[in-house]
Protein backbone atom coordinates (compact mmCIF):
# COMPACT_ATOMS: atom_id res chain seq x y z
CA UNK A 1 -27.41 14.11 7.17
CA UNK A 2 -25.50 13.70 10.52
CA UNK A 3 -28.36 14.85 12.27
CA UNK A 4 -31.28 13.48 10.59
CA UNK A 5 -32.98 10.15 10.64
CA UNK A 6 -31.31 7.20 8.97
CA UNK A 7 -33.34 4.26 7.19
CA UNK A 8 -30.92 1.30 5.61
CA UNK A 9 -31.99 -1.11 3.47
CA UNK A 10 -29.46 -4.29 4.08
CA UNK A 11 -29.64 -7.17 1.25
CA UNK A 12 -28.19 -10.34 2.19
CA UNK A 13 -27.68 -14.07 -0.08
CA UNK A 14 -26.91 -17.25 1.23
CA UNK A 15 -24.99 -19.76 -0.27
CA UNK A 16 -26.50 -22.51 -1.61
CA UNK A 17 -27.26 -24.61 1.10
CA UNK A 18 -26.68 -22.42 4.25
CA UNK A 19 -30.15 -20.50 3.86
CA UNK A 20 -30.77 -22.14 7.93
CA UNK A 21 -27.67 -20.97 9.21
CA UNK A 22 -28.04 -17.59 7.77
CA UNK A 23 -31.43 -17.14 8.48
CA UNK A 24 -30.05 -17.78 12.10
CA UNK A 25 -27.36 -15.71 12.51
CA UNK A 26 -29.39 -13.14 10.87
CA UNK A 27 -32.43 -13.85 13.78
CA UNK A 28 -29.77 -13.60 16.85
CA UNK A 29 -29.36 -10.14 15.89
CA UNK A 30 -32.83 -8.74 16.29
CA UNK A 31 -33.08 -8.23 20.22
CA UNK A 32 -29.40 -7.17 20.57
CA UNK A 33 -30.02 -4.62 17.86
CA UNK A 34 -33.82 -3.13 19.30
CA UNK A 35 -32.34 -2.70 22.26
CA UNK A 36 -29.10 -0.39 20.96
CA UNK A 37 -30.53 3.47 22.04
CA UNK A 38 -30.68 4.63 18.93
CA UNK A 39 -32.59 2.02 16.85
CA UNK A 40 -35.84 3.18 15.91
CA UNK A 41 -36.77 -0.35 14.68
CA UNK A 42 -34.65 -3.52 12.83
CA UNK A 43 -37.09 -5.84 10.98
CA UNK A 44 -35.40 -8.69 9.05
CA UNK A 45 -37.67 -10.56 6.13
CA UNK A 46 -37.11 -13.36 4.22
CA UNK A 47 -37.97 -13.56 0.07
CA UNK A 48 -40.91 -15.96 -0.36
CA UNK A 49 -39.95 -17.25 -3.87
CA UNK A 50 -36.14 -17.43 -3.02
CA UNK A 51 -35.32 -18.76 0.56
CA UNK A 52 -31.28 -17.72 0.49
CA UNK A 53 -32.34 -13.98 -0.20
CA UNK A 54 -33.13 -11.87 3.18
CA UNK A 55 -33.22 -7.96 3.75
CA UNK A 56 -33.16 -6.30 7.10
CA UNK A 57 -34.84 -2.81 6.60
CA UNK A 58 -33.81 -0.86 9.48
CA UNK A 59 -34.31 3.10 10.69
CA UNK A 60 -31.53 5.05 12.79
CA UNK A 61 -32.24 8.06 15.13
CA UNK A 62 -28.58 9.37 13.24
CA UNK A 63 -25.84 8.20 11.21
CA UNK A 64 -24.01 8.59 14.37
CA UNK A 65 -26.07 5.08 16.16
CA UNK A 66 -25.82 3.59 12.64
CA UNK A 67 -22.29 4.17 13.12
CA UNK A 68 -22.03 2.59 16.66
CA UNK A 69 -24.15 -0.42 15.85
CA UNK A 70 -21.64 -1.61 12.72
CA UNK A 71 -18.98 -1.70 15.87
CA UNK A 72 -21.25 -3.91 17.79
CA UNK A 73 -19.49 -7.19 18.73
CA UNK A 74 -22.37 -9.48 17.78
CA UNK A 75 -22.68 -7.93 14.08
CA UNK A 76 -18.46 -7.97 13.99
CA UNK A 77 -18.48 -11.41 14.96
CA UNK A 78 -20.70 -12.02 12.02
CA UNK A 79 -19.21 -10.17 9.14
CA UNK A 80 -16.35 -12.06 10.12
CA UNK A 81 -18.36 -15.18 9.30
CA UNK A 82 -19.72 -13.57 5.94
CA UNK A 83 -17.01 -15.22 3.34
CA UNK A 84 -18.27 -18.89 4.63
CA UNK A 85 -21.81 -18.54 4.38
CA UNK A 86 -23.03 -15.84 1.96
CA UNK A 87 -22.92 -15.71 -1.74
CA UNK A 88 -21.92 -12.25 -2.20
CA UNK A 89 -21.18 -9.46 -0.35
CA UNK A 90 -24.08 -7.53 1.90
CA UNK A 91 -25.87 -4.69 0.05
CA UNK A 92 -26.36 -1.55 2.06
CA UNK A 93 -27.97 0.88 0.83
CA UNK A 94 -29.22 3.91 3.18
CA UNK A 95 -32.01 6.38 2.62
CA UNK A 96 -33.48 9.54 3.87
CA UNK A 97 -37.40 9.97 4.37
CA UNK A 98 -38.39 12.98 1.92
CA UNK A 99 -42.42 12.32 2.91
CA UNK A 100 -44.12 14.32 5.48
CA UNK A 101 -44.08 12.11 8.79
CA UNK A 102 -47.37 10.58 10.02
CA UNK A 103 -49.02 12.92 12.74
């Protein structure tokens, strides 16, 4: 898998209450991230019937860039912020395409 492309699938809960602050430390991520070389694309969404509940769904040229964006100052600064404002920990989960690629 070091080699191969890398989608990640990134759950994230707000506290009650801080849904606007998450939501926008979540948003000031977004350029930083596209621009990283090996992002492939970084979409965040938010849940329409529960407004603390976000998921960024994200795809990686390797587990390598994965790798170098987590070291990123502006997602460290962040998860150092995580304990304040979310209601549980971030769920990562990462997946490999198994479907033939679009032509």
């Amino acid at each position: 898998m070091a080699g191969a492309k890398l989608t990640v699938v990134a759950k994230i809960k707000a506290k009650p209450g801080m849904e606007a602050r998450v939501k926008e430390e979540l948003l000031a991520l977004v350029a930083p991230t596209r621009s990283e070389p090996g992002c492939v694309n970084y979409d965040l969404h938010q849940a329409l019937d529960d407004k603390s509940a976000f998921v960024f769904y994200e795809n990686w040229r390797s587990k390598r860039d994965l790798d170098e964006h987590l070291q990123m100052p502006y997602l460290q600064a962040l998860l150092g912020k995580v304990d304040q404002i979310l209601a549980q920990p971030v769920e990562i989960t990462l997946w490999e395409m198994i479907s033939p690629e679009d032509k």
